[in-house]
PDB file of N, CA and C in Angstrom:
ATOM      1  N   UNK A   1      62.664  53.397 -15.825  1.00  0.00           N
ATOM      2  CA  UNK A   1      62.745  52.967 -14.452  1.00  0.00           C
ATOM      3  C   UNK A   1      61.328  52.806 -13.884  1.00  0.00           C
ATOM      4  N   UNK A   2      60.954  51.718 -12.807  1.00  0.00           N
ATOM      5  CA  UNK A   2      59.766  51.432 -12.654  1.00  0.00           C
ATOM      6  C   UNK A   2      59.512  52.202 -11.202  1.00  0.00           C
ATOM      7  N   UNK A   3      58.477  52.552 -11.212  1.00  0.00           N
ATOM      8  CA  UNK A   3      57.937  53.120 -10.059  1.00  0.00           C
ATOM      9  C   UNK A   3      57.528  51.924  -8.696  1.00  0.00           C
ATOM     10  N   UNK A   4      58.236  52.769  -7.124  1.00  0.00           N
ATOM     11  CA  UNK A   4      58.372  51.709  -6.405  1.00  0.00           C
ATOM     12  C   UNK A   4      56.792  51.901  -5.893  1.00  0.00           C
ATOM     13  N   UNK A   5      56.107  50.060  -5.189  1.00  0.00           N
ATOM     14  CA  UNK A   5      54.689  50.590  -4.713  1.00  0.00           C
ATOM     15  C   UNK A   5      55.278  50.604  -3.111  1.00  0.00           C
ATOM     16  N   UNK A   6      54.789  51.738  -2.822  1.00  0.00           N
ATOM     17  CA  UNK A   6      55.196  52.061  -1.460  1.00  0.00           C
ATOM     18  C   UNK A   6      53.921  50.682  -0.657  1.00  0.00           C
ATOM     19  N   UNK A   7      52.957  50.804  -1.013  1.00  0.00           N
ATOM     20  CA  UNK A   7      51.987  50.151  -0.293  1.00  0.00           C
ATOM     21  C   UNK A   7      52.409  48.552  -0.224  1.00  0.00           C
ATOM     22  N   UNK A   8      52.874  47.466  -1.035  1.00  0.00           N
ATOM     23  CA  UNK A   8      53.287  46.888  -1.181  1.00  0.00           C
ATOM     24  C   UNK A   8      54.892  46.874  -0.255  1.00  0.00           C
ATOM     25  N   UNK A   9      55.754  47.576  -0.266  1.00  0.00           N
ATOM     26  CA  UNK A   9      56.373  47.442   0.881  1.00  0.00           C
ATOM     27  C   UNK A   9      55.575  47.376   2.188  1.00  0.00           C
ATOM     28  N   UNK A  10      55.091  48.017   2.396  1.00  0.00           N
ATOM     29  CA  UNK A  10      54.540  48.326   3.747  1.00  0.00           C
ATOM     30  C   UNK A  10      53.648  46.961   4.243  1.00  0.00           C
ATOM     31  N   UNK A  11      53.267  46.166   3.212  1.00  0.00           N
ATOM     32  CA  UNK A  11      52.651  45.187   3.439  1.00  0.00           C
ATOM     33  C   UNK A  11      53.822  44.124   3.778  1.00  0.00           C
ATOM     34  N   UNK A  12      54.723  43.977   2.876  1.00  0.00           N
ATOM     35  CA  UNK A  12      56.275  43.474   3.068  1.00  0.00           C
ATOM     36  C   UNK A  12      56.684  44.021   4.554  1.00  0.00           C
ATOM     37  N   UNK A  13      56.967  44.269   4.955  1.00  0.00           N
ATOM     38  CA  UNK A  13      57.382  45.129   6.602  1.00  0.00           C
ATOM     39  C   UNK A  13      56.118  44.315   7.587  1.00  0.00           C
ATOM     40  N   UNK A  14      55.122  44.592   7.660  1.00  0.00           N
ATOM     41  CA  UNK A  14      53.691  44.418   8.132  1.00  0.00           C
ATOM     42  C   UNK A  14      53.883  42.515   8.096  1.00  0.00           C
ATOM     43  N   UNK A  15      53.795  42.080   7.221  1.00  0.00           N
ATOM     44  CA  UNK A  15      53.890  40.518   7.096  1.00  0.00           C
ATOM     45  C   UNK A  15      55.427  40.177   7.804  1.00  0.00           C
ATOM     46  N   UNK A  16      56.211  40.506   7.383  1.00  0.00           N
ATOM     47  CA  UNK A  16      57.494  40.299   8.226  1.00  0.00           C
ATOM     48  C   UNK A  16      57.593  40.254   9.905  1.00  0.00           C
ATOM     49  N   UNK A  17      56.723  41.448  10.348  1.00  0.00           N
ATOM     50  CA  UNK A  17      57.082  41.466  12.017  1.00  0.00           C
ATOM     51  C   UNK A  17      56.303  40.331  12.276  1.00  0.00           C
ATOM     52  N   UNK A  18      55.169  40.258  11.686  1.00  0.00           N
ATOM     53  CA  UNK A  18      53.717  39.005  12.132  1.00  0.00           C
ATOM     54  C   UNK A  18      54.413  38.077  12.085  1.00  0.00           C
ATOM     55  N   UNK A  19      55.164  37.865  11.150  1.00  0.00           N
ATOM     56  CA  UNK A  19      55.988  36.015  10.581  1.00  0.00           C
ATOM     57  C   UNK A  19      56.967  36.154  12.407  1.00  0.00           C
ATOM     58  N   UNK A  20      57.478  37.185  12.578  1.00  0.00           N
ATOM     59  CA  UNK A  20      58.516  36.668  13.464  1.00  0.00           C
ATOM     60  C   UNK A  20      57.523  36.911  14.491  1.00  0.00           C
ATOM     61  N   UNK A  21      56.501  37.399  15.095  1.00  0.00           N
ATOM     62  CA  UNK A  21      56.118  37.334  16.306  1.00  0.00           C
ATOM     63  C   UNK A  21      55.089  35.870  16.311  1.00  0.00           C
ATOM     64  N   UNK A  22      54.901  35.189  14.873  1.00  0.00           N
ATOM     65  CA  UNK A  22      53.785  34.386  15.483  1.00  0.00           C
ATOM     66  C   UNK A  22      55.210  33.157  15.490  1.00  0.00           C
ATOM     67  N   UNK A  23      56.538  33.209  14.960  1.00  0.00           N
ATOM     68  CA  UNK A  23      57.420  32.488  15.037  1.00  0.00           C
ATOM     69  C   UNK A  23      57.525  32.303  16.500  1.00  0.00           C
ATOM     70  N   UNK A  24      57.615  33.401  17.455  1.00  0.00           N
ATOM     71  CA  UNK A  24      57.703  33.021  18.336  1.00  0.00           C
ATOM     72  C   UNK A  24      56.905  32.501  19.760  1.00  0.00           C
ATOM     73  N   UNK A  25      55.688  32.912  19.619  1.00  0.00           N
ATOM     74  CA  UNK A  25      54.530  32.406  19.765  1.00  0.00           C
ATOM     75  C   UNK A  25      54.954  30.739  19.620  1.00  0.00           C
ATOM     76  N   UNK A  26      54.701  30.609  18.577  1.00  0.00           N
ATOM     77  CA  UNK A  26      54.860  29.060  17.702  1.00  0.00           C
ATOM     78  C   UNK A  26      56.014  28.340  18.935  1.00  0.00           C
ATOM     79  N   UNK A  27      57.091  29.009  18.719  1.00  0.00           N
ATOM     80  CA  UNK A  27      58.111  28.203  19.587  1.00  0.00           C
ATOM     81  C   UNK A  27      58.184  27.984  21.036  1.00  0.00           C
ATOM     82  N   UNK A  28      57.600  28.973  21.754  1.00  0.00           N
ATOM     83  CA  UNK A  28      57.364  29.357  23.067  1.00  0.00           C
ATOM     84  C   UNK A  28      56.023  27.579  23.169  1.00  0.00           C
ATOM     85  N   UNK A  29      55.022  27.475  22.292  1.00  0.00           N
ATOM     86  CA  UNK A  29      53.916  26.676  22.642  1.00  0.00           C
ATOM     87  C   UNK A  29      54.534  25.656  22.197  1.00  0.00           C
ATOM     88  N   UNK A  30      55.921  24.970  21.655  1.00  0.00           N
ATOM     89  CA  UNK A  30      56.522  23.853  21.475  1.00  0.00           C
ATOM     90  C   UNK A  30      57.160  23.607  22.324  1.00  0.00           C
ATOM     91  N   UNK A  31      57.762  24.204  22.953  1.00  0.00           N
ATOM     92  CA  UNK A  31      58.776  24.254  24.168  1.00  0.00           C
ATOM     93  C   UNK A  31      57.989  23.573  25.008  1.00  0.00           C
ATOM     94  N   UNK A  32      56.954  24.289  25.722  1.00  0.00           N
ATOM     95  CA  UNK A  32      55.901  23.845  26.808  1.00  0.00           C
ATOM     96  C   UNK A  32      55.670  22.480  27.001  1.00  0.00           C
ATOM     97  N   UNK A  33      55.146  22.166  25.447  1.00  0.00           N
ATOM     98  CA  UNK A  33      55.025  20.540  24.827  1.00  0.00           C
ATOM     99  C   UNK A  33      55.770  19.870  25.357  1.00  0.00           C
ATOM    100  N   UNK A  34      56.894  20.382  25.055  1.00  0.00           N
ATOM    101  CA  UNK A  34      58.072  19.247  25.122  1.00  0.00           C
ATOM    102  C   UNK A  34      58.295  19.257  26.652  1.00  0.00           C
ATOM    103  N   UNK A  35      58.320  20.506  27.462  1.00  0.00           N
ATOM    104  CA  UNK A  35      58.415  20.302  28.537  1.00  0.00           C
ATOM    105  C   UNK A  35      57.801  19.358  29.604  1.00  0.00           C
ATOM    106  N   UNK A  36      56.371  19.239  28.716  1.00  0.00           N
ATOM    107  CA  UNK A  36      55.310  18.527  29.750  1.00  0.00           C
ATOM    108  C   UNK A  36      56.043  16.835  29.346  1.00  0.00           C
ATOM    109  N   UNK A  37      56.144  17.043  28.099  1.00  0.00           N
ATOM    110  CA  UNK A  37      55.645  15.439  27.435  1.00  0.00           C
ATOM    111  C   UNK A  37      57.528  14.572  28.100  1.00  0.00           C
ATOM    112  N   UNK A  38      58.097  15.353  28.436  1.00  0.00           N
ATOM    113  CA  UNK A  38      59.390  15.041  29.132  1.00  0.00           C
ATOM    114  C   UNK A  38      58.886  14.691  30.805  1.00  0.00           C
ATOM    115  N   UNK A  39      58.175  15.384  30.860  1.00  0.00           N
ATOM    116  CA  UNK A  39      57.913  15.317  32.238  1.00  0.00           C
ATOM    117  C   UNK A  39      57.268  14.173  32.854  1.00  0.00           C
ATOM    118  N   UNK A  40      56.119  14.244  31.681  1.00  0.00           N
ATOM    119  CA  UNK A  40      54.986  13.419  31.594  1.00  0.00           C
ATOM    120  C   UNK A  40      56.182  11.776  31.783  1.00  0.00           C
ATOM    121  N   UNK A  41      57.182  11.428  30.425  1.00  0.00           N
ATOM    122  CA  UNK A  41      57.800  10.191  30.402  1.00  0.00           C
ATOM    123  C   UNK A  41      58.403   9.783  31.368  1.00  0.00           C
ATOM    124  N   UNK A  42      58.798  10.860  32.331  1.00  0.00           N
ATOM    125  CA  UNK A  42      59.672  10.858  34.102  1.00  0.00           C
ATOM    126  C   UNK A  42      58.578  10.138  34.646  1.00  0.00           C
ATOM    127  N   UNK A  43      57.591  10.631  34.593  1.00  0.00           N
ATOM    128  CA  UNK A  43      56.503   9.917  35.290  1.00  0.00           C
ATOM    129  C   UNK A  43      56.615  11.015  36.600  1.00  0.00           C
ATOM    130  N   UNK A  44      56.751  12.311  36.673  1.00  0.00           N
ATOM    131  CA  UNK A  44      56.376  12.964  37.601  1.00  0.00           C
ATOM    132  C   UNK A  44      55.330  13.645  37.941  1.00  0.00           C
ATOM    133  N   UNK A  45      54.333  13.344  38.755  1.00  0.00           N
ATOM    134  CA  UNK A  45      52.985  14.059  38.407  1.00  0.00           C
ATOM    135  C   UNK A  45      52.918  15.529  38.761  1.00  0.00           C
ATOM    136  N   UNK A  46      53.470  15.545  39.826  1.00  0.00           N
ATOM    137  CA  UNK A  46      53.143  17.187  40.483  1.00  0.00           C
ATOM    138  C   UNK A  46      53.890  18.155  39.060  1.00  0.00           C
ATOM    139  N   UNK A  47      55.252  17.927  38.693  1.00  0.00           N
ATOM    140  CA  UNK A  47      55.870  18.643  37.651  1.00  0.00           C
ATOM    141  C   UNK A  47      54.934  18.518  36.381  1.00  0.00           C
ATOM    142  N   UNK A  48      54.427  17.532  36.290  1.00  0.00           N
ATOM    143  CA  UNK A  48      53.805  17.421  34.742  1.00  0.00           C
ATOM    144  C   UNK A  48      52.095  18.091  34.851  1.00  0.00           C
ATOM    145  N   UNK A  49      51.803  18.242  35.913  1.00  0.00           N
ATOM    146  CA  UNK A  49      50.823  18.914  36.132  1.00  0.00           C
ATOM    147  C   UNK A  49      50.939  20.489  35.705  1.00  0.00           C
ATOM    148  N   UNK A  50      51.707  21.058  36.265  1.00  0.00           N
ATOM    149  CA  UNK A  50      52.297  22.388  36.489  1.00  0.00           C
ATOM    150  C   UNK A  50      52.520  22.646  35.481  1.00  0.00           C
ATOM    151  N   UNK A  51      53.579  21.749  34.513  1.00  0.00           N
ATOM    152  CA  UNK A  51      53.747  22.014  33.330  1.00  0.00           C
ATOM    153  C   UNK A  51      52.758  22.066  32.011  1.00  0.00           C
ATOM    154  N   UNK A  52      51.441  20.974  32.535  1.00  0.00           N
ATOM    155  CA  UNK A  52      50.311  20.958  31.620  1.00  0.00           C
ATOM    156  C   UNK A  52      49.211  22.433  31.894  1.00  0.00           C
ATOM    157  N   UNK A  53      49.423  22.901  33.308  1.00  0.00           N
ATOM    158  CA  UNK A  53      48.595  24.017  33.034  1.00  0.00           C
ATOM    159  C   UNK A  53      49.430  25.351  32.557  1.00  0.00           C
ATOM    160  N   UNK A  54      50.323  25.400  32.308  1.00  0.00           N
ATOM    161  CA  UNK A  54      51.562  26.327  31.908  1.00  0.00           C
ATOM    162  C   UNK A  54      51.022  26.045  30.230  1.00  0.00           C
ATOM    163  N   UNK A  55      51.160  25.177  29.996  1.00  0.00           N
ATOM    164  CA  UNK A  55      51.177  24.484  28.662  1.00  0.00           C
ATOM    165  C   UNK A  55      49.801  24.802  27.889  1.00  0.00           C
ATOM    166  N   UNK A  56      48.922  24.602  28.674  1.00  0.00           N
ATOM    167  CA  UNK A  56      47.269  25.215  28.340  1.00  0.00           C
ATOM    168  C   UNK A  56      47.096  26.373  28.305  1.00  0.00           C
ATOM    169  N   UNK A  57      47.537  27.394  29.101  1.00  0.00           N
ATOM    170  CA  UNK A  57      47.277  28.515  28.836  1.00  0.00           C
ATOM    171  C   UNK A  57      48.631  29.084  27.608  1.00  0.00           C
ATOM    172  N   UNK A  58      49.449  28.695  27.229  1.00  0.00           N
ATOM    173  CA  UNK A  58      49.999  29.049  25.644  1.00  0.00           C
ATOM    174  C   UNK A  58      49.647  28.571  24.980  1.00  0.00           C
ATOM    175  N   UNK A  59      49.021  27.438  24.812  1.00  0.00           N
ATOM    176  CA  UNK A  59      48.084  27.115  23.465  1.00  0.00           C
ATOM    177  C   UNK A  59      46.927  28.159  23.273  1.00  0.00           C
ATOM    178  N   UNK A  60      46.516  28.183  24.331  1.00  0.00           N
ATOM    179  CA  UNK A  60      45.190  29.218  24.196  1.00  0.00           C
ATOM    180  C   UNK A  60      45.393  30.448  23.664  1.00  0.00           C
ATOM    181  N   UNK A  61      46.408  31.141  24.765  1.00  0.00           N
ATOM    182  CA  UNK A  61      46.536  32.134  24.018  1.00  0.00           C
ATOM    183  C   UNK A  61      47.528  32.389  22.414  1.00  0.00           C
ATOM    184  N   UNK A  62      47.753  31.347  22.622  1.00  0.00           N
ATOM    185  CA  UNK A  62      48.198  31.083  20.782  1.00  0.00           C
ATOM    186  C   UNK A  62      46.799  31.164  19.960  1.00  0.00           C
ATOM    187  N   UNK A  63      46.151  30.520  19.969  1.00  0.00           N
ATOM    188  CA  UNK A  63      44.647  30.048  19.414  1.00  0.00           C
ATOM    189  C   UNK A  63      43.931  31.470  19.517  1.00  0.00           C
ATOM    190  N   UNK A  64      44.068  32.313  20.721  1.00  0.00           N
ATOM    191  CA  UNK A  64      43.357  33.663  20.449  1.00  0.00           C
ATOM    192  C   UNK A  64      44.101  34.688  19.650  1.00  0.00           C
ATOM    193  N   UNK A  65      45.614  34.328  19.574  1.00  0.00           N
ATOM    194  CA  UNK A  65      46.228  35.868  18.373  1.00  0.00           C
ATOM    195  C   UNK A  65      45.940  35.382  17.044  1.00  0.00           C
ATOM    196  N   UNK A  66      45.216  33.557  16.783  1.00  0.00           N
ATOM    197  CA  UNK A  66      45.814  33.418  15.449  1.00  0.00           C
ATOM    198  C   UNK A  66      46.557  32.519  15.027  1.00  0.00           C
ATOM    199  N   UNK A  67      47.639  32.728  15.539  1.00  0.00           N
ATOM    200  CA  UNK A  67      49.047  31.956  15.504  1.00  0.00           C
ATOM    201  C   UNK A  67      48.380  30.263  15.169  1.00  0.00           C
ATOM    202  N   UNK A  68      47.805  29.411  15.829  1.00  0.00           N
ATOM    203  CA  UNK A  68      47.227  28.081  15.761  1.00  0.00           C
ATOM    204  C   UNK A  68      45.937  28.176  15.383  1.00  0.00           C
ATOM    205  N   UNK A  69      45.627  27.566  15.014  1.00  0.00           N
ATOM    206  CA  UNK A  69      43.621  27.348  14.876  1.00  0.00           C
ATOM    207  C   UNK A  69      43.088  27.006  15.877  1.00  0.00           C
ATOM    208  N   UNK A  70      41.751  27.450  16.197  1.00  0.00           N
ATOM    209  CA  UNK A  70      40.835  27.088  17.633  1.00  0.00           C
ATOM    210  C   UNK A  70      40.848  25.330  17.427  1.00  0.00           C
ATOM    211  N   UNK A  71      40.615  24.741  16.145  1.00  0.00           N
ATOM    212  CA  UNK A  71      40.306  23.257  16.567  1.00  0.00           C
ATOM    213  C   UNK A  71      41.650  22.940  17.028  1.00  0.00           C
ATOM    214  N   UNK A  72      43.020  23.247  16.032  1.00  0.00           N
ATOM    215  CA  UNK A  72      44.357  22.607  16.242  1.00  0.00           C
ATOM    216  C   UNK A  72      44.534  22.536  18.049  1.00  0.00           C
ATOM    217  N   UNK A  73      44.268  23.889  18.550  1.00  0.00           N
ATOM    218  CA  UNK A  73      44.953  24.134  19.799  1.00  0.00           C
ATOM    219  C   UNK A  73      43.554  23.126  20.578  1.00  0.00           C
ATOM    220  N   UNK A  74      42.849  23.036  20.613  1.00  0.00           N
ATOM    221  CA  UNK A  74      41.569  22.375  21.053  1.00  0.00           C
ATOM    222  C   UNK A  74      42.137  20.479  21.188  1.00  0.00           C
ATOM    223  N   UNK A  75      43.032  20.299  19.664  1.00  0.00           N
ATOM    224  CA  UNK A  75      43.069  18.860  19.679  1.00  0.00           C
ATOM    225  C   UNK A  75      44.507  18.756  20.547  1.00  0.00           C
ATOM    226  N   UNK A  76      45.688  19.619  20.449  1.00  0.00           N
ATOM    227  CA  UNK A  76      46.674  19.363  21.057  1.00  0.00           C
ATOM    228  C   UNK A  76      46.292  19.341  23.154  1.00  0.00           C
ATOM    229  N   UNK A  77      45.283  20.297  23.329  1.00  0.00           N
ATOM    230  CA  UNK A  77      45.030  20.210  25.033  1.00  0.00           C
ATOM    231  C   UNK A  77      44.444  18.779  25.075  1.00  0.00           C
ATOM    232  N   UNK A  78      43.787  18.213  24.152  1.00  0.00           N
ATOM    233  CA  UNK A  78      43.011  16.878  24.239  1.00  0.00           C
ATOM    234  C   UNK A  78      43.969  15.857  24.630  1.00  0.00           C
ATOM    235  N   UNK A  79      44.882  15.894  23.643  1.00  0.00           N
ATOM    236  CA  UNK A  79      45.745  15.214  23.559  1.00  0.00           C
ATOM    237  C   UNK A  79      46.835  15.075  24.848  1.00  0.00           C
ATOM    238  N   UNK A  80      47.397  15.923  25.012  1.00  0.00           N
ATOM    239  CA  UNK A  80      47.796  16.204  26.167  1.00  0.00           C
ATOM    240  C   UNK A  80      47.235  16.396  27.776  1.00  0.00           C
ATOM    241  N   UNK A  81      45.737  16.698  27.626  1.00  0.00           N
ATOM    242  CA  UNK A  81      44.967  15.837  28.484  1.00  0.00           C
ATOM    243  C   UNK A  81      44.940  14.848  29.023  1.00  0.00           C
ATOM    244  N   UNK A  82      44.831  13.823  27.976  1.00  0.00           N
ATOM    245  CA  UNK A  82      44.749  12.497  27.396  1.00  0.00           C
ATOM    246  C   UNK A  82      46.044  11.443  28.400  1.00  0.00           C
ATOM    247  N   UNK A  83      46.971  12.167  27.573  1.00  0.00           N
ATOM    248  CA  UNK A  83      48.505  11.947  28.374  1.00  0.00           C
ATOM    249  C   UNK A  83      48.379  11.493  29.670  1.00  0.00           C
ATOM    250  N   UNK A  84      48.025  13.298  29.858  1.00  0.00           N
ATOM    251  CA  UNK A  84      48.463  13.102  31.792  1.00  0.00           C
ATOM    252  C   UNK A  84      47.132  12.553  32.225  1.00  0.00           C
ATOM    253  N   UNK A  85      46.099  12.009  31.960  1.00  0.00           N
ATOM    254  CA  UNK A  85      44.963  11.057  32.988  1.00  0.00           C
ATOM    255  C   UNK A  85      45.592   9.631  33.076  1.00  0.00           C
ATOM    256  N   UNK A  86      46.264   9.069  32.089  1.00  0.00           N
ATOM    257  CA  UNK A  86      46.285   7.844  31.625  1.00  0.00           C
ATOM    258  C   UNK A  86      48.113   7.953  32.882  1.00  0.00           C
ATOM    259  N   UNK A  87      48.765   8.685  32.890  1.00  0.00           N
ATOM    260  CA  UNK A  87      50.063   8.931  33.684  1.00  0.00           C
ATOM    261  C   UNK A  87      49.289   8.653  35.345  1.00  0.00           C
ATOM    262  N   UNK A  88      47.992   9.224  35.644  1.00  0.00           N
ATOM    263  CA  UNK A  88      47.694   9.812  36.831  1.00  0.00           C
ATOM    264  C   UNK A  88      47.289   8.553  37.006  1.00  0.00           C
ATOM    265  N   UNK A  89      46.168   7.743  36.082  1.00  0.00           N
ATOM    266  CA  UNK A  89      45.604   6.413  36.616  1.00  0.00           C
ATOM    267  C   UNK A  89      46.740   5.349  36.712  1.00  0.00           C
ATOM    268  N   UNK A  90      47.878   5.411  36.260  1.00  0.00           N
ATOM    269  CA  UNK A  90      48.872   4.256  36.606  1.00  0.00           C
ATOM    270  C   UNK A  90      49.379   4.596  37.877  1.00  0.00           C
ATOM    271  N   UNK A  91      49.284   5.991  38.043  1.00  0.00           N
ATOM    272  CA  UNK A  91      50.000   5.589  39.694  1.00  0.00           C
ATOM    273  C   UNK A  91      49.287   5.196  40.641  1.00  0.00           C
TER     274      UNK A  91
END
């Protein structure tokens, strides 16, 4: 019979909670997305505003646990930047 490595579980346990907390992290900063980029297609500015600074500060703090990379979260605010100027100059 083989001997169990306790340490190796514990790393198993340890990687497991991380997978589900950066899961949700992850989903919480998709949501936002979608919230703005819905908002953004309404063409509502005051809502899509609100929703883009809602939206910036969960990328960020995604980008500071980890969860995203500093450039990734850097190119998605660009992007979404990007969005709402080009929304703001048509009206």
């Amino acid at each position: 019979m083989t001997k169990k490595h306790s340490s190796a579980e514990k790393r198993y346990r340890q990687s497991e909670e991380r997978r589900l907390r950066n899961k949700s992290v992850r989903s919480s900063v998709r949501t936002s997305v979608k919230k703005f980029v819905t908002l953004a297609q309404k063409k509502e500015i005051s809502g899509a505003e609100a929703a883009l600074k809602e939206m910036i500060k969960k990328i960020d703090t995604a980008a500071q646990k980890g969860v995203i990379k500093k450039n990734a979260a850097a190119r998605k605010k660009s992007r979404m930047q990007r969005l709402f100027n080009t929304l703001k100059v048509a009206q």
